[in-house]
C-alpha atoms as a PDB file:
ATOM      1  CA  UNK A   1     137.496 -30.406 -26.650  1.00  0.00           C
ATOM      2  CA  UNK A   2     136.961 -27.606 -29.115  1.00  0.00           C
ATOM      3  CA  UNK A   3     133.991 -25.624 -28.880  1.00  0.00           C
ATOM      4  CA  UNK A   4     134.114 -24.090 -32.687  1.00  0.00           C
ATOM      5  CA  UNK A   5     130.464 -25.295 -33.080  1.00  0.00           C
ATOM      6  CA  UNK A   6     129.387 -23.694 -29.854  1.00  0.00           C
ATOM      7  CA  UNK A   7     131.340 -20.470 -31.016  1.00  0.00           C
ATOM      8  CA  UNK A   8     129.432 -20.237 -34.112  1.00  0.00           C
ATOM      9  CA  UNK A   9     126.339 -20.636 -32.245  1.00  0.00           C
ATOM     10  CA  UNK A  10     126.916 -17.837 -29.690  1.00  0.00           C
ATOM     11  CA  UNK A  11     128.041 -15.656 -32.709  1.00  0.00           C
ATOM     12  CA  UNK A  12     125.204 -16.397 -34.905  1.00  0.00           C
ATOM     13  CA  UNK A  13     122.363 -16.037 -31.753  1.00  0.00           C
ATOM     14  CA  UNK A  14     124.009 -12.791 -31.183  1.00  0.00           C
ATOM     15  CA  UNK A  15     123.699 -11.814 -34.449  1.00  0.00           C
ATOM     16  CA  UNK A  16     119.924 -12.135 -34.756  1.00  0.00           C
ATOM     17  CA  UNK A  17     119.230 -11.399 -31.760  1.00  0.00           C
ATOM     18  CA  UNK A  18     120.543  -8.115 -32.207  1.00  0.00           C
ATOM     19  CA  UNK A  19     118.647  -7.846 -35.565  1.00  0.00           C
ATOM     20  CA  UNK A  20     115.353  -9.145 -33.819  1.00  0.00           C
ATOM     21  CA  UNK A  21     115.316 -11.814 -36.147  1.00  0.00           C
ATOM     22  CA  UNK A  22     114.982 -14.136 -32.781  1.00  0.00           C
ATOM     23  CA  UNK A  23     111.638 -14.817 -30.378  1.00  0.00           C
ATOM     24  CA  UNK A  24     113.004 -14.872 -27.507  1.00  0.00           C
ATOM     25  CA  UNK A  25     110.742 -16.560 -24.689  1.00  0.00           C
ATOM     26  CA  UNK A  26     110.811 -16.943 -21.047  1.00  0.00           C
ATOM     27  CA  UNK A  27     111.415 -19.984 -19.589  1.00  0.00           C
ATOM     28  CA  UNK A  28     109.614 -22.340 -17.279  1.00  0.00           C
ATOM     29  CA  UNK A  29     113.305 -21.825 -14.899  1.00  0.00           C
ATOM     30  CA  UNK A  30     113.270 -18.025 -13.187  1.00  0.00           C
ATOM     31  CA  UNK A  31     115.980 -15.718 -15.106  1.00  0.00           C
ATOM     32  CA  UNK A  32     116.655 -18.217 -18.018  1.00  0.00           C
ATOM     33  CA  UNK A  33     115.027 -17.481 -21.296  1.00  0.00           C
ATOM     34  CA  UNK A  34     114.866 -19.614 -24.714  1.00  0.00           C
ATOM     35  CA  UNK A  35     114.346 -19.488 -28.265  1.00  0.00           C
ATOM     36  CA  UNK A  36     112.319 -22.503 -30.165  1.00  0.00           C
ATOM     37  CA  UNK A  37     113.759 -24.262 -33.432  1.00  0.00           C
ATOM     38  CA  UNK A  38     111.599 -27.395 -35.570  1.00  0.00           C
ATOM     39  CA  UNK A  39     114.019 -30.132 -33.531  1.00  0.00           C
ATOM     40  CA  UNK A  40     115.430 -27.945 -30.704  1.00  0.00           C
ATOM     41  CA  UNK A  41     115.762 -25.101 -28.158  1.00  0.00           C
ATOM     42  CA  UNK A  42     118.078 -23.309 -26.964  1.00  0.00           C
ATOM     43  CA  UNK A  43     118.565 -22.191 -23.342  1.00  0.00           C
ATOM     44  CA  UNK A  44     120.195 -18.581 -22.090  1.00  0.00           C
ATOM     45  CA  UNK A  45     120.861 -18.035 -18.332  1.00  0.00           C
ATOM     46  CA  UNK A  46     122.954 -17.134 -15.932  1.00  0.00           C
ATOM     47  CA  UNK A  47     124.407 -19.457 -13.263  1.00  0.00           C
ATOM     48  CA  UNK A  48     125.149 -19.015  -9.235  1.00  0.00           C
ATOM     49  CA  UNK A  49     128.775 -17.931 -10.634  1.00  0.00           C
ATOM     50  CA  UNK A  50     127.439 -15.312 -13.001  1.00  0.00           C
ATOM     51  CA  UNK A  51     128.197 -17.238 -16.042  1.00  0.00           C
ATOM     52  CA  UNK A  52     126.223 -17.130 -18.697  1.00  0.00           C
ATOM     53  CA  UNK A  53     125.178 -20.430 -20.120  1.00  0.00           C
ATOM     54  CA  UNK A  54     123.088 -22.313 -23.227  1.00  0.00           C
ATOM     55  CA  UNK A  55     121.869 -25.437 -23.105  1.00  0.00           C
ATOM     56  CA  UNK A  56     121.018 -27.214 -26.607  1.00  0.00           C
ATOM     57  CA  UNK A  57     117.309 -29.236 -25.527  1.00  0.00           C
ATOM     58  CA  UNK A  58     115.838 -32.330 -27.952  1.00  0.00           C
ATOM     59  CA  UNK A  59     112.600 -31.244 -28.445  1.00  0.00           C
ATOM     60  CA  UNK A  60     111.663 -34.205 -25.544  1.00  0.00           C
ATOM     61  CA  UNK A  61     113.383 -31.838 -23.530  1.00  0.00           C
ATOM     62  CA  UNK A  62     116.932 -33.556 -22.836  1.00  0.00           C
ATOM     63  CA  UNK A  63     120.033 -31.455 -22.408  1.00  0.00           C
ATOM     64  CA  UNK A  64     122.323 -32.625 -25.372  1.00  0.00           C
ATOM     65  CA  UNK A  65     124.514 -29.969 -25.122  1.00  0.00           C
ATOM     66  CA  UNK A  66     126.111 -26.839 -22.559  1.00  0.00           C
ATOM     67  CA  UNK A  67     128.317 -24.659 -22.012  1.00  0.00           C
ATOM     68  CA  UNK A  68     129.533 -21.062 -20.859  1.00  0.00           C
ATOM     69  CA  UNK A  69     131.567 -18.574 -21.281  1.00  0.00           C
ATOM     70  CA  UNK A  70     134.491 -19.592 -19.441  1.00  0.00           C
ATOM     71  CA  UNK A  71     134.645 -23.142 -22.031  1.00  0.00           C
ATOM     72  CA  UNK A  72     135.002 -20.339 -24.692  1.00  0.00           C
ATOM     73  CA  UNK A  73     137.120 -18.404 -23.281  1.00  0.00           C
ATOM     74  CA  UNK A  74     139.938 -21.222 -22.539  1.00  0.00           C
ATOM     75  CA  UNK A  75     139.001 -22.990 -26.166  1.00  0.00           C
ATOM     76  CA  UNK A  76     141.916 -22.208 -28.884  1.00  0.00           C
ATOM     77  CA  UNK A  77     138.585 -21.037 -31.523  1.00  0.00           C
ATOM     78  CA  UNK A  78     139.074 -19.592 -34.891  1.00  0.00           C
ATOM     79  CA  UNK A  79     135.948 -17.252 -34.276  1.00  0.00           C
ATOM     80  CA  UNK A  80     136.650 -13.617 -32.160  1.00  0.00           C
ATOM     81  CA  UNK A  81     133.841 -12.915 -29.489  1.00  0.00           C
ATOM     82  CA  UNK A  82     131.150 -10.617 -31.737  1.00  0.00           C
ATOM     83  CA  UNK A  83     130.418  -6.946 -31.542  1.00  0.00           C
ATOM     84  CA  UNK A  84     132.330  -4.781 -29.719  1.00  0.00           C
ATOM     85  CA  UNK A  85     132.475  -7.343 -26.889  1.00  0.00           C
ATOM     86  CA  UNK A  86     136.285  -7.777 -26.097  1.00  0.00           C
ATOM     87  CA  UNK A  87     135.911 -11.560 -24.225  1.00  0.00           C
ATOM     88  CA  UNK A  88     133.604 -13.946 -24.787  1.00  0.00           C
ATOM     89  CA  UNK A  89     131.903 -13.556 -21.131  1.00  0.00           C
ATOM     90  CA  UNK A  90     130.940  -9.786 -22.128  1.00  0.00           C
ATOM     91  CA  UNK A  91     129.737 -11.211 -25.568  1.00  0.00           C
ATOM     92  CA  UNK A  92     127.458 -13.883 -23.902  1.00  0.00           C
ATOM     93  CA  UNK A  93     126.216 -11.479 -21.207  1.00  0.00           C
ATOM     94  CA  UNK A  94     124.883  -9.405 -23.278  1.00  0.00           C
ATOM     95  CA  UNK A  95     123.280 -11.412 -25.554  1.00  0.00           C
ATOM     96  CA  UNK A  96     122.019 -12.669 -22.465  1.00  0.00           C
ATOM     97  CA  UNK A  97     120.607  -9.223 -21.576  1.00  0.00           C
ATOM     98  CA  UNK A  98     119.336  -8.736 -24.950  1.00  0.00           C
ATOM     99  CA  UNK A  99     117.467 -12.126 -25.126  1.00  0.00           C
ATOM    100  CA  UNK A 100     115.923 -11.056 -22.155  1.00  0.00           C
ATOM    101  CA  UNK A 101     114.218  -7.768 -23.655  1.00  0.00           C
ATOM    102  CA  UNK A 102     113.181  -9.184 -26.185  1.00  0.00           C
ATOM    103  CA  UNK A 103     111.445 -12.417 -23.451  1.00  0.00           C
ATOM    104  CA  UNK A 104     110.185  -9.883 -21.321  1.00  0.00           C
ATOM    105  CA  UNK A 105     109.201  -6.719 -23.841  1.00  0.00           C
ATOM    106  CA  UNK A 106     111.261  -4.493 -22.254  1.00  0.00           C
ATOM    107  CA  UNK A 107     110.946  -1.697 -25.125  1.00  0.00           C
ATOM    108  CA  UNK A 108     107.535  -1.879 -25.401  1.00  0.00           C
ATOM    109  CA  UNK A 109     106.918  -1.556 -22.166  1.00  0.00           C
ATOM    110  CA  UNK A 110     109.041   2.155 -22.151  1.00  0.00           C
ATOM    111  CA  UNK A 111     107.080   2.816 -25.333  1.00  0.00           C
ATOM    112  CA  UNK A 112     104.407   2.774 -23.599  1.00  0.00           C
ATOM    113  CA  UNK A 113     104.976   4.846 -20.133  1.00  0.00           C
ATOM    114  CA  UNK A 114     107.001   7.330 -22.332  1.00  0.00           C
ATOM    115  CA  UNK A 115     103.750   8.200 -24.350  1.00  0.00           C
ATOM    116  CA  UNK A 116     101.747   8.428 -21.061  1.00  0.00           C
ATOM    117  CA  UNK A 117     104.471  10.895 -19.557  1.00  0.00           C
ATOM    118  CA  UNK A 118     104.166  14.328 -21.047  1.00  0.00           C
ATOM    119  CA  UNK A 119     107.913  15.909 -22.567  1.00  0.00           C
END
């Protein structure tokens, strides 16, 4: 199976995530977070084997689509991994631990106890 579609996806989430284009939410499942489209959602976490994973939800909630890293890592894809990441399981991890920043609100959370803490 090729997993060009699922490439592009990784490298366009990735992408705005790292432009903060994306709302990145927490999920109702512990460590997995998700970002909302008009017909769908998409699914970030990690599994029991360190993976990271998506899952493409229906907007009834049905899994039509997942994968991980390691399906993009064995795929023959015209698409490199993004950034600076040099596989795609260090590109999806840290777009995992970006979505997650921006789910939680990591930064403005050290905003704010930096201004409390005098230099």
């Amino acid at each position: 199976m090729k997993f060009d579609k699922q490439a592009a996806l990784v490298l366009r989430l990735y992408k705005a995530t790292s432009e903060g284009k994306l709302e990145w939410k927490p999920s109702s499942r512990d460590e997995a977070f998700q970002v909302s489209f008009p017909s769908f959602t998409v699914v970030l976490s990690v599994t029991n084997q360190d993976e990271t994973a998506i899952e493409v939800k229906s907007d009834e909630g049905d899994t039509i689509d997942s994968f991980g890293d390691p399906q993009l890592t064995n795929a023959e894809l015209i698409a490199a991994p993004p950034g600076d990441a040099i596989s795609w399981f260090q590109a999806m991890a840290e777009l995992y631990r970006m979505a997650r920043r921006t789910a939680l609100g990591v930064d403005k959370a050290l905003d704010d106890i930096l201004k409390e803490i005098p230099e």
